[in-house]
C-alpha atoms as a PDB file:
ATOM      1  CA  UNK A   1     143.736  69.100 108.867  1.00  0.00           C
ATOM      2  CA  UNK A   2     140.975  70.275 107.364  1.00  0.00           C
ATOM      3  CA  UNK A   3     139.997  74.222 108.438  1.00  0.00           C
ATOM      4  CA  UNK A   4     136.066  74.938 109.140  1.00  0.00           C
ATOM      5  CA  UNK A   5     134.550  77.594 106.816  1.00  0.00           C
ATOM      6  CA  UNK A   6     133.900  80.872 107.537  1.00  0.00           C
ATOM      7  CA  UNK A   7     130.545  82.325 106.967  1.00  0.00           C
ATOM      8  CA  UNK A   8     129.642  85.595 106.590  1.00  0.00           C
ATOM      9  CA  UNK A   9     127.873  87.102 109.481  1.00  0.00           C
ATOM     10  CA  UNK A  10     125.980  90.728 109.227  1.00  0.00           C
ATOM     11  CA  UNK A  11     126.169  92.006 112.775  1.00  0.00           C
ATOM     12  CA  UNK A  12     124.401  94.666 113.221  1.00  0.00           C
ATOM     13  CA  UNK A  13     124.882  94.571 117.230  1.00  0.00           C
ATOM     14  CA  UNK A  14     127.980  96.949 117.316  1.00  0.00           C
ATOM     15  CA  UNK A  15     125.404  99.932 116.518  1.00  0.00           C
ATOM     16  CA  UNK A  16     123.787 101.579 119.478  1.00  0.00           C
ATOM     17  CA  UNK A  17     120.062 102.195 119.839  1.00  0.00           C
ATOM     18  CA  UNK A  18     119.130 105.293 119.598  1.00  0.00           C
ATOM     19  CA  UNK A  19     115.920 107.651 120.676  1.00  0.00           C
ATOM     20  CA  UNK A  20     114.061 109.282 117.912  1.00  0.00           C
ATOM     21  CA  UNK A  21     113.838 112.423 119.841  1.00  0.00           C
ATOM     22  CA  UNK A  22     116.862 114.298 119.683  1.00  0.00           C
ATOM     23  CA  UNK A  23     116.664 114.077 115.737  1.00  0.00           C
ATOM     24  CA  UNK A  24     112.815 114.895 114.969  1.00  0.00           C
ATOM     25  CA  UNK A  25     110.064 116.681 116.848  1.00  0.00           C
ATOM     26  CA  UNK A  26     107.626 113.980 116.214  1.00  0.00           C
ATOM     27  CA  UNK A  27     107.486 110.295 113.943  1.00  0.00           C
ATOM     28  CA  UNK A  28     104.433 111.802 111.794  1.00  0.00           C
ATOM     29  CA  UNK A  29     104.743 109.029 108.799  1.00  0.00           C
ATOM     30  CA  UNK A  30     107.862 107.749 110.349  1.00  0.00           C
ATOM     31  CA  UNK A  31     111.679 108.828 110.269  1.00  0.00           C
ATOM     32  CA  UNK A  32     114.871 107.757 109.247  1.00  0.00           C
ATOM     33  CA  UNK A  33     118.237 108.093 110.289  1.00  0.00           C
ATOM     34  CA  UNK A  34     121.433 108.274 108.658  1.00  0.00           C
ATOM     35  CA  UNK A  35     124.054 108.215 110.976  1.00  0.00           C
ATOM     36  CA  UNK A  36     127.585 108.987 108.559  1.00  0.00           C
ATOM     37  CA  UNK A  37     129.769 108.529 111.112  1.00  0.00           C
ATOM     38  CA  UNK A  38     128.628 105.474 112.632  1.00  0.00           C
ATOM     39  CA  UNK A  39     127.291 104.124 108.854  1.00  0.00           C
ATOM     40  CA  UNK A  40     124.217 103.265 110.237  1.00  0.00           C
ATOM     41  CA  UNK A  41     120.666 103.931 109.247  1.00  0.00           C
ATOM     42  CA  UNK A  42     117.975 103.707 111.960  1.00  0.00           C
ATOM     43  CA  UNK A  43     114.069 103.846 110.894  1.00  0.00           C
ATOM     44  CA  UNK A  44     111.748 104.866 113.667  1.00  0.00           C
ATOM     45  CA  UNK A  45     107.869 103.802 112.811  1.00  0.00           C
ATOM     46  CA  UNK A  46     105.152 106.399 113.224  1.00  0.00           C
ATOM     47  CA  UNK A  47     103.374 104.285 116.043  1.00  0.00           C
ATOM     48  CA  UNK A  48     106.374 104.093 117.702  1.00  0.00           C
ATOM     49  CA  UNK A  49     106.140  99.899 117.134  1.00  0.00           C
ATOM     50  CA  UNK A  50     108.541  99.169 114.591  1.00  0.00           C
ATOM     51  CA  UNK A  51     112.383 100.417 115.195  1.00  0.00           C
ATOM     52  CA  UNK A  52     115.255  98.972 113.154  1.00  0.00           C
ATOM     53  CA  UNK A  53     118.611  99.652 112.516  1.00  0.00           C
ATOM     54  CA  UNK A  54     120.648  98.904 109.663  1.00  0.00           C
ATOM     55  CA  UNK A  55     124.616  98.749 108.667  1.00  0.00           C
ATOM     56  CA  UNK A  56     124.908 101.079 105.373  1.00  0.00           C
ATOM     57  CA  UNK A  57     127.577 102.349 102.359  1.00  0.00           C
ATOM     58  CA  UNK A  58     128.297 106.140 102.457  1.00  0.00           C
ATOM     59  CA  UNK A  59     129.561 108.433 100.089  1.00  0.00           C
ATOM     60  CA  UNK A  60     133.093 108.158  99.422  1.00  0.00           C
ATOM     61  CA  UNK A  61     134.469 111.871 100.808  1.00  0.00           C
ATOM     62  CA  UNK A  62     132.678 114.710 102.380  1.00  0.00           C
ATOM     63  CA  UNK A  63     132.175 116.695  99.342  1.00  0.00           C
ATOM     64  CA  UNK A  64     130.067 113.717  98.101  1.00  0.00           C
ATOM     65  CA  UNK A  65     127.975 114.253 101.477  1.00  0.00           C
ATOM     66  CA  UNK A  66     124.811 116.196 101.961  1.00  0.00           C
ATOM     67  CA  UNK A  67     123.488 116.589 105.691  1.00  0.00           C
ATOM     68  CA  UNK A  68     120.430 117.620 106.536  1.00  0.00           C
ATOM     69  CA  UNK A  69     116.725 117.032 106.042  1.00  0.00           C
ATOM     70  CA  UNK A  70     114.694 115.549 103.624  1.00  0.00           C
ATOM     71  CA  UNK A  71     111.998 113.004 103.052  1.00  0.00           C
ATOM     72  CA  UNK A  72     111.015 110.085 100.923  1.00  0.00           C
ATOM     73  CA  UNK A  73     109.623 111.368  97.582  1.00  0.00           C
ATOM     74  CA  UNK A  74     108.774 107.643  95.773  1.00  0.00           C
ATOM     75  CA  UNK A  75     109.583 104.234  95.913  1.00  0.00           C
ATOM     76  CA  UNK A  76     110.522 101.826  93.057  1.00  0.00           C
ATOM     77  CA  UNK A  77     110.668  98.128  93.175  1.00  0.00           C
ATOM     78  CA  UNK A  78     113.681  97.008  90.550  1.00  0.00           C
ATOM     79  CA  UNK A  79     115.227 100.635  89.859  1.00  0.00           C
ATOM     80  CA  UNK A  80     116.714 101.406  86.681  1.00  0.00           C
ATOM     81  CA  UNK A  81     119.962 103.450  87.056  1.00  0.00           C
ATOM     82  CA  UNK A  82     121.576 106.840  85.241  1.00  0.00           C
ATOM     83  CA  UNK A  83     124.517 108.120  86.237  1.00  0.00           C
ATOM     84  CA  UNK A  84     124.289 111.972  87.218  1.00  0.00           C
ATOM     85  CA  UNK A  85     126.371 114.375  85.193  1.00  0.00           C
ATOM     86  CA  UNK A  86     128.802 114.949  87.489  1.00  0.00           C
ATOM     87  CA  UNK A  87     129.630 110.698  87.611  1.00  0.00           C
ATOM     88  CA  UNK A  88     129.683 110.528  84.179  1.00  0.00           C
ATOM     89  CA  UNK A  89     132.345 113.820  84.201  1.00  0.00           C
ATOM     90  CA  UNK A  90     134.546 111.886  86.998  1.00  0.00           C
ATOM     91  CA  UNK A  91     134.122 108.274  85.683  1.00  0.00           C
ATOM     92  CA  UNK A  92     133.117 108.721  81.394  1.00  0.00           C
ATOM     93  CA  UNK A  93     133.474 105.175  80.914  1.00  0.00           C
ATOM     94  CA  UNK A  94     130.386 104.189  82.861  1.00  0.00           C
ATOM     95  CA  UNK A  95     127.181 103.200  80.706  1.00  0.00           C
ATOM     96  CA  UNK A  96     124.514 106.040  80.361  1.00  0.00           C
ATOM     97  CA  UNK A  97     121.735 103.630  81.313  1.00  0.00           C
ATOM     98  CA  UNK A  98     121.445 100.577  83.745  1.00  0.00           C
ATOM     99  CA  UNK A  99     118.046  98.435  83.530  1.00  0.00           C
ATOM    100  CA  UNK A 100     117.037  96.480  86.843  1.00  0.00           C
ATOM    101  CA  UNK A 101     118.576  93.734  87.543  1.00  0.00           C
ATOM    102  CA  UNK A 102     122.129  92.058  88.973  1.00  0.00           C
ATOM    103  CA  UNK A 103     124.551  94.768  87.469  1.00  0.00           C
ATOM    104  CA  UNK A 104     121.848  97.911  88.581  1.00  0.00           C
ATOM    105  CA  UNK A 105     123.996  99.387  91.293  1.00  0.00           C
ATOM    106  CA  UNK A 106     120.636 100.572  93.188  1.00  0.00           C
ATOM    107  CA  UNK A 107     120.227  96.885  93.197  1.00  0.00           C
ATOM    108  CA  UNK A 108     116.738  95.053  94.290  1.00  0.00           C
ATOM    109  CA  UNK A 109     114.510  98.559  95.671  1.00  0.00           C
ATOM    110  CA  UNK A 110     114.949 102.498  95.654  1.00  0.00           C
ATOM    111  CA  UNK A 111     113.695 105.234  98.044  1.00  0.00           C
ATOM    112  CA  UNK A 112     113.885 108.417  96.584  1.00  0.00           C
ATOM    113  CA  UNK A 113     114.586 111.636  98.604  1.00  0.00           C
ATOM    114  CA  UNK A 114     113.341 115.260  97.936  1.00  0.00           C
ATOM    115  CA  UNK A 115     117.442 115.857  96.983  1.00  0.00           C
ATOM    116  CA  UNK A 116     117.959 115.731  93.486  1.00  0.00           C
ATOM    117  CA  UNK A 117     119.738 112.263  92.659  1.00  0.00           C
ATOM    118  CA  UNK A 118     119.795 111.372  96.235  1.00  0.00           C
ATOM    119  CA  UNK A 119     118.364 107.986  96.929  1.00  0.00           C
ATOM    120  CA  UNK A 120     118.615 105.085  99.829  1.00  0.00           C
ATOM    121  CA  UNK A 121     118.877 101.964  97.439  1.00  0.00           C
ATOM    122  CA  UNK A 122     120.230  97.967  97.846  1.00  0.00           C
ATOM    123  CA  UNK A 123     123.348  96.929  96.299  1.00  0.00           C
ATOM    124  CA  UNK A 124     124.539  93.508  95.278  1.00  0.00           C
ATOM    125  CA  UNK A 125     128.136  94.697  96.219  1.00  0.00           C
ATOM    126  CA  UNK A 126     127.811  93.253  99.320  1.00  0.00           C
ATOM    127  CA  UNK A 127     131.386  94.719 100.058  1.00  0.00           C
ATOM    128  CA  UNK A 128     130.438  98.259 100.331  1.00  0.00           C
ATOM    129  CA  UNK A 129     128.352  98.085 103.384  1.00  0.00           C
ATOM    130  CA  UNK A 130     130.075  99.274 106.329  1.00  0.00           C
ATOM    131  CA  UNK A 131     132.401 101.842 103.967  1.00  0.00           C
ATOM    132  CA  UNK A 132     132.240 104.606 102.536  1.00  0.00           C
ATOM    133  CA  UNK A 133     131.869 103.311  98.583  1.00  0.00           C
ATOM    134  CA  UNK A 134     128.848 105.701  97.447  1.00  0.00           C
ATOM    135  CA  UNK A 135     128.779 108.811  95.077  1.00  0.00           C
ATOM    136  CA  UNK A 136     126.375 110.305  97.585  1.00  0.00           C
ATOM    137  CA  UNK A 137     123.365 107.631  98.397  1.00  0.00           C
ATOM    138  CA  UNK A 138     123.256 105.523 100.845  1.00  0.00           C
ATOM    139  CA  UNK A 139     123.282 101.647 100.598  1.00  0.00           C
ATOM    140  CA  UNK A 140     121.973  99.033 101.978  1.00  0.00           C
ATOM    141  CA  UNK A 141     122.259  95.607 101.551  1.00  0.00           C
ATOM    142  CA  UNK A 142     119.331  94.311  99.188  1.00  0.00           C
ATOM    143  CA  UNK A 143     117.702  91.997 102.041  1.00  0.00           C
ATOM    144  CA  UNK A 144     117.608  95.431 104.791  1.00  0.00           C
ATOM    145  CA  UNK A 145     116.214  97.347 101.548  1.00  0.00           C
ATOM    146  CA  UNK A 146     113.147  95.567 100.812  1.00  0.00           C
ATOM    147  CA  UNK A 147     112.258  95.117 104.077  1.00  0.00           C
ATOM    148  CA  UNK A 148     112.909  99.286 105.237  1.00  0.00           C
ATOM    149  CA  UNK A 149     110.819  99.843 101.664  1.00  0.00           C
ATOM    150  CA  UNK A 150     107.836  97.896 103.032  1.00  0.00           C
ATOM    151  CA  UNK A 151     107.947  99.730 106.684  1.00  0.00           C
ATOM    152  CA  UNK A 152     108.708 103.354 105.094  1.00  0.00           C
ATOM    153  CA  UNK A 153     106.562 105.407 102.681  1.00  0.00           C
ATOM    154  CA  UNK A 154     106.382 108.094 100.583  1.00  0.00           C
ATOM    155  CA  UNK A 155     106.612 111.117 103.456  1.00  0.00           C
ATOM    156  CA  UNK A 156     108.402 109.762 105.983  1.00  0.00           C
ATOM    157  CA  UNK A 157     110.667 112.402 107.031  1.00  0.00           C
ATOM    158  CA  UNK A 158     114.826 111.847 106.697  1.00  0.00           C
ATOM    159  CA  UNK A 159     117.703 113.157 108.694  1.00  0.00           C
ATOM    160  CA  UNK A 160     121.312 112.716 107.530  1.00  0.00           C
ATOM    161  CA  UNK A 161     123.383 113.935 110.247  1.00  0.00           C
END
């Protein structure tokens, strides 16, 4: 008998909605979200029209962690990727350089925070959504990416919590 296949499904109903204001004292230039616990990143728009939440990777331990807030410092369409210092000291093997394209682990778009080396990027290791697989970034799968990189900009305000 022949079995029906499965398809993947990205479900983002299992994360709650939640109300911007708790977390920020206004949505000047919009705000994000990053939930650790729940791996979830929710993006609030400044006119209070556009919310969206999306399933994310987080870093792999809490050392690997930073909490607190920041803000979007640029944007880049097709990233190229350097490890930091202190990936290249735990894992020497990686390459030095990464251009854009299918082996970039920031995958298809980058948002740059005011942290040094701290980004929310795509991946096209669709398997680390939903775990925590990062060296301290957040992920997102490459469709939620482009589409948080056209509602964000450079200034909207971030909260990791």
């Amino acid at each position: 008998m022949e079995q029906p296949v499965a398809q993947a499904r990205r479900n983002t109903s299992m994360f709650r909605a939640l109300d911007w204001q708790p977390y920020f004292s206004d949505l000047r230039n919009g705000a994000v979200l990053v939930d650790i616990s729940s791996r979830a990143l929710h993006f609030w728009s400044e006119d209070r029209s556009v919310y969206k939440v999306y399933p994310t990777s987080v870093p792999m331990s809490d050392d690997l962690t930073r909490r607190g807030r920041t803000s979007i410092i640029r944007k880049v369409e097709g990233p190229d990727w350097r490890p930091t210092p202190a990936m290249k000291q735990r894992n020497p093997e990686w390459p030095d350089y990464v251009p854009p394209g299918p082996d970039n682990p920031l995958g298809t778009h980058a948002l740059h925070l005011s942290w040094t080396y701290y980004r929310i990027h795509g991946t096209h290791d669709t398997r680390k959504i939903g775990r925590r697989s990062s060296n301290g970034c957040v992920g997102l799968y490459n469709e939620h990416i482009a589409e948080l990189f056209d509602l964000a900009k450079v200034g909207t305000q971030v909260l990791l919590i």
